[in-house]
C-alpha atoms as a PDB file:
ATOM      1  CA  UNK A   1      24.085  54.151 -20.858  1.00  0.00           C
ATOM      2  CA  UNK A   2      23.950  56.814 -18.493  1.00  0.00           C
ATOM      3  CA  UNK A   3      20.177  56.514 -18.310  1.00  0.00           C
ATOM      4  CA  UNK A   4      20.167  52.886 -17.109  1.00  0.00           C
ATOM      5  CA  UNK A   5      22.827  53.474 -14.791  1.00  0.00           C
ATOM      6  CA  UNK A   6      20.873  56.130 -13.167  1.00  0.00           C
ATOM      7  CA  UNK A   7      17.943  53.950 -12.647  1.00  0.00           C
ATOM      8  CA  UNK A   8      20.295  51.401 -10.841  1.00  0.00           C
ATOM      9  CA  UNK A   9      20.999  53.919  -8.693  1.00  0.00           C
ATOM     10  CA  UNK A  10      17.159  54.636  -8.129  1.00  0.00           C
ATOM     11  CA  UNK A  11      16.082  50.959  -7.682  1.00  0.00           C
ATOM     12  CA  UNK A  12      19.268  50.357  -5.206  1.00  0.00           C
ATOM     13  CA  UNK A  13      18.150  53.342  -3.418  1.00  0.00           C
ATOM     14  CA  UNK A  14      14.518  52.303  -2.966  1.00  0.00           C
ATOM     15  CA  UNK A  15      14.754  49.022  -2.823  1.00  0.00           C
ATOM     16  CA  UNK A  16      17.788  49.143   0.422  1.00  0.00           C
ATOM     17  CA  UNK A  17      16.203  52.604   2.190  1.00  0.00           C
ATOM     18  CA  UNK A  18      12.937  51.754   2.298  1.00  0.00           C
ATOM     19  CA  UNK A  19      11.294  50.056   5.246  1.00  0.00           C
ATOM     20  CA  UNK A  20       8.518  48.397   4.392  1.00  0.00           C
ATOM     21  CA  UNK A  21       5.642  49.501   2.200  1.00  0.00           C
ATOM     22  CA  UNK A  22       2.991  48.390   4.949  1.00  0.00           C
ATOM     23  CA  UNK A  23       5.209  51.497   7.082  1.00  0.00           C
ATOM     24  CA  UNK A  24       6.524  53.212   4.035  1.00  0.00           C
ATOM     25  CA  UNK A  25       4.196  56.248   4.209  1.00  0.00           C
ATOM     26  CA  UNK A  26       4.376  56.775   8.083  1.00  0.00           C
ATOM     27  CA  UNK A  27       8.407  56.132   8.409  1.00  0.00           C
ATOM     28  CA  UNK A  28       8.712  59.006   5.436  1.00  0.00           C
ATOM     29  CA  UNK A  29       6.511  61.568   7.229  1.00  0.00           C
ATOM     30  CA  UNK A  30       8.442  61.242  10.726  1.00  0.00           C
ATOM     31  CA  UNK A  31      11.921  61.041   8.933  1.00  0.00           C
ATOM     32  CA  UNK A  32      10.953  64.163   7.080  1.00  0.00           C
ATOM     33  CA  UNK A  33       9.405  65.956   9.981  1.00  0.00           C
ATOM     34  CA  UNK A  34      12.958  64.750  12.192  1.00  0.00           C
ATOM     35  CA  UNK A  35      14.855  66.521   9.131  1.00  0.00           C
ATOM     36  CA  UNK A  36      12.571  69.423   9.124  1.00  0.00           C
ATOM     37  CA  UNK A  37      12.994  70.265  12.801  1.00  0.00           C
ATOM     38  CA  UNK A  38      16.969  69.403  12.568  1.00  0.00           C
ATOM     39  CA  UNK A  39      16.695  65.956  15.157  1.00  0.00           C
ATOM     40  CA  UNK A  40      18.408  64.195  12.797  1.00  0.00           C
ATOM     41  CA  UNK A  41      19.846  64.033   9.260  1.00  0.00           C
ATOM     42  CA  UNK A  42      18.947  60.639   8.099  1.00  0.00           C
ATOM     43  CA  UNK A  43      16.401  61.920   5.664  1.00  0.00           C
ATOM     44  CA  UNK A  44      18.937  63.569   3.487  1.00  0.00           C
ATOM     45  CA  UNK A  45      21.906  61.195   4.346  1.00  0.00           C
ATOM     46  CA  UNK A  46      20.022  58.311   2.904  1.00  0.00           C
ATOM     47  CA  UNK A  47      18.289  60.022   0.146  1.00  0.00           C
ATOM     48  CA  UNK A  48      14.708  59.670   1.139  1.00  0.00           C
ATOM     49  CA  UNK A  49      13.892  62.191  -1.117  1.00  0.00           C
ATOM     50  CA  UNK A  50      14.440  59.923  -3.929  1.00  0.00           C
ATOM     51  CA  UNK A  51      11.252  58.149  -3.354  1.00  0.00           C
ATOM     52  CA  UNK A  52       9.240  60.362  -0.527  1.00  0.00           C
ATOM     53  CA  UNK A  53       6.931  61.966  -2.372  1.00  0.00           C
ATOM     54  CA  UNK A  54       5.176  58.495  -3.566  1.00  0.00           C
ATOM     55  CA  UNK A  55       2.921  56.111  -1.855  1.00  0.00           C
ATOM     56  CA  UNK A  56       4.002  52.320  -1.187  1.00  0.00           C
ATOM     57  CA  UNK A  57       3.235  49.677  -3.785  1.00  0.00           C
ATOM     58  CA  UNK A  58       5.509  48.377  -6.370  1.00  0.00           C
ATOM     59  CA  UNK A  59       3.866  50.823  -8.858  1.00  0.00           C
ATOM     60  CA  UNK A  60       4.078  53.771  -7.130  1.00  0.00           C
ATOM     61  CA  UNK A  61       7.415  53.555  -4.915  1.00  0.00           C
ATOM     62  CA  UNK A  62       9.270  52.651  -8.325  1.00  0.00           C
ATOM     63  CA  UNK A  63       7.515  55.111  -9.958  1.00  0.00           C
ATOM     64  CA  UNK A  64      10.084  57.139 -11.122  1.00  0.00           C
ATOM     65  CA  UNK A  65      12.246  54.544 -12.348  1.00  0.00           C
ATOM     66  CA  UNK A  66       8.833  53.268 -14.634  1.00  0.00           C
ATOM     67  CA  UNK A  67       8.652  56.801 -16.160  1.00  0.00           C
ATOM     68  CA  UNK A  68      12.226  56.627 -17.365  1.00  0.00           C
ATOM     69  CA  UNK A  69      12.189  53.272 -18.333  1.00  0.00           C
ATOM     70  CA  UNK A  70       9.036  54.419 -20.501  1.00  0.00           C
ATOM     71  CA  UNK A  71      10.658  57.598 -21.553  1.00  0.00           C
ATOM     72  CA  UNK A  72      13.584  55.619 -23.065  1.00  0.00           C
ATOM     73  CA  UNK A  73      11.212  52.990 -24.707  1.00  0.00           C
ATOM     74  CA  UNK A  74       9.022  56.508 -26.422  1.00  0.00           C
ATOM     75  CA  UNK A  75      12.552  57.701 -27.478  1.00  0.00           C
ATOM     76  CA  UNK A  76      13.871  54.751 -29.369  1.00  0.00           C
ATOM     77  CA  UNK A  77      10.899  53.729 -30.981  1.00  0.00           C
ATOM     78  CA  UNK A  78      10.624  57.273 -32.251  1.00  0.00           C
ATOM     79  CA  UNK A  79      13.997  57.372 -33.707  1.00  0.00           C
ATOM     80  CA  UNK A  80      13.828  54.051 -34.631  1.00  0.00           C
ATOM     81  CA  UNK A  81      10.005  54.596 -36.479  1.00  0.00           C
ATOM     82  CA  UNK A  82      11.848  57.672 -37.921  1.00  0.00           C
ATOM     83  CA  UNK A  83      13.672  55.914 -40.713  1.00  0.00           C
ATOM     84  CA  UNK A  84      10.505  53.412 -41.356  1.00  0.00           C
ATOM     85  CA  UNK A  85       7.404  54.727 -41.106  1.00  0.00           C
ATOM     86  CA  UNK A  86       5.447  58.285 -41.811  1.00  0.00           C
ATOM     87  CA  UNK A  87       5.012  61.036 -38.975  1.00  0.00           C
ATOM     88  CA  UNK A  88       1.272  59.758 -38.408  1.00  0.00           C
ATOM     89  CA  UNK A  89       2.231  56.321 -37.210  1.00  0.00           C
ATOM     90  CA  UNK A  90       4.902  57.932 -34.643  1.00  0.00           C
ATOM     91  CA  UNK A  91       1.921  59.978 -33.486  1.00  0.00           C
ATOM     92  CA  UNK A  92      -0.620  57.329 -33.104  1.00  0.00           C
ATOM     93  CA  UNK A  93       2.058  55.162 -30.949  1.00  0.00           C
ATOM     94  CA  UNK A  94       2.912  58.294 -28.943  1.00  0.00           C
ATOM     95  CA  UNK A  95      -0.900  58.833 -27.987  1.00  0.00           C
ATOM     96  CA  UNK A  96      -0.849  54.929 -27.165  1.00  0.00           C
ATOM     97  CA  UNK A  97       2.162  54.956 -24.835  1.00  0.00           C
ATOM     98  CA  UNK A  98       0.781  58.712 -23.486  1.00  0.00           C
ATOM     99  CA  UNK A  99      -2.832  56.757 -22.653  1.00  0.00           C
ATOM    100  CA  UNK A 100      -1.609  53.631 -21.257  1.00  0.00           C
ATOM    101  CA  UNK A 101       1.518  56.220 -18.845  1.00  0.00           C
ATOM    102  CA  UNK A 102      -2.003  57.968 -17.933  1.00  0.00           C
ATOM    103  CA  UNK A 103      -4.216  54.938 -17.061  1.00  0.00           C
ATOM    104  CA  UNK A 104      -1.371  53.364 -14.825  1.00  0.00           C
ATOM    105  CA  UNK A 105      -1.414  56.833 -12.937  1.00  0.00           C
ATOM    106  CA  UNK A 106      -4.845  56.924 -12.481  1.00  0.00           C
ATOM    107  CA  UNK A 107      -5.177  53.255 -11.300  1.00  0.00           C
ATOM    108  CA  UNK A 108      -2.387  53.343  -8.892  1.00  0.00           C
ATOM    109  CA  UNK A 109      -1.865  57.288  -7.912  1.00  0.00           C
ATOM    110  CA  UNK A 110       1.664  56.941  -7.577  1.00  0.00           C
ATOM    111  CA  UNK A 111       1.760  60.477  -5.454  1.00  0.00           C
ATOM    112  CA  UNK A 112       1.094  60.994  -1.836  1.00  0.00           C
ATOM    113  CA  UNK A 113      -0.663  64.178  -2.352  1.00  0.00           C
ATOM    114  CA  UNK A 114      -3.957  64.723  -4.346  1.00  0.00           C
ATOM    115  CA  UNK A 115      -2.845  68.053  -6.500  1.00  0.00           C
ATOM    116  CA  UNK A 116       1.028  66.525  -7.641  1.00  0.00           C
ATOM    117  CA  UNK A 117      -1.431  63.526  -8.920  1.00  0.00           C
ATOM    118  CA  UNK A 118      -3.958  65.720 -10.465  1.00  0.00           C
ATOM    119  CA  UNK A 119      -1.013  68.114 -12.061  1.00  0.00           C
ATOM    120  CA  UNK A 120       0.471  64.967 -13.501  1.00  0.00           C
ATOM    121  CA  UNK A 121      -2.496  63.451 -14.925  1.00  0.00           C
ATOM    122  CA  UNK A 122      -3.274  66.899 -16.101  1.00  0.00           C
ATOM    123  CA  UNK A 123       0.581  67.087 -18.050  1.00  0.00           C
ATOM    124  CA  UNK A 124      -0.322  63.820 -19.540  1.00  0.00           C
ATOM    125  CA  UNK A 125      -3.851  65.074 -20.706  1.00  0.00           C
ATOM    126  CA  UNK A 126      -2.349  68.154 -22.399  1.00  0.00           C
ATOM    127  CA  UNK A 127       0.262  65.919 -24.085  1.00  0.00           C
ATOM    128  CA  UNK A 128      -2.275  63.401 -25.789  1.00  0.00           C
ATOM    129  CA  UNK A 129      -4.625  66.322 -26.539  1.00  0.00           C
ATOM    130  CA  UNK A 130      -1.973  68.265 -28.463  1.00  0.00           C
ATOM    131  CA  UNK A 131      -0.767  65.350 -30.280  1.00  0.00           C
ATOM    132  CA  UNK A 132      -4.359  64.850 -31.444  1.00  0.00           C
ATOM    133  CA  UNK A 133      -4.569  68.067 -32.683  1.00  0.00           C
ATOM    134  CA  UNK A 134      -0.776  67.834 -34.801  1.00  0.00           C
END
């Protein structure tokens, strides 16, 4: 319960802070650079930093609420496949869910710098390849 309410919070947050997502990268960079030189304190009153780090899109400014949303889905259906169905099914759908996470980051590169994307793709790499090897 506390998991969905948290990602009300997050969509409320990005969907009533942000500007537009034709501005959204350029309005995050001079309300971060206004916080960083102490002109004003908007940044951190309206918790920008929920969403600053990612690039505009639908995809990528909600990012954060799709990873939780798919981190509660991986959950369940593990406890739920628990009382079901053998160890190697629960692996094969966690190396499904891992690959499809991955391909979504790759297509839309949800990060506005080039190393957070590359760390995260290289997380989700090191996830499916030890799963592989279980």
């Amino acid at each position: 319960m506390a998991a969905l309410l948290y990602n009300g919070v997050l969509i409320y947050l990005v969907r009533y802070s942000t500007v537009s997502p034709s501005f959204h990268e350029e309005f995050v960079r001079n309300k971060e650079i206004e916080y960083s030189y102490g002109i004003n304190k908007t940044w951190a009153i309206n918790r920008y930093y929920t969403f600053s780090s990612f690039k505009s899109g639908f995809f990528t400014m909600y990012h954060r609420v799709v990873f939780n949303c798919w981190s509660i889905f991986l959950v369940a259906s593990l406890v739920f496949m628990t009382k079901f169905y053998n160890s190697e099914y629960k692996v094969n759908l966690t190396i499904i869910l891992v690959v499809f996470l991955s391909l979504g980051v790759l297509i839309s590169v949800p990060y506005r710098t080039f190393s957070s994307n590359g760390i995260y793709v290289l997380g989700l790499a090191s996830i499916i390849i030890q799963l592989i090897f279980i």
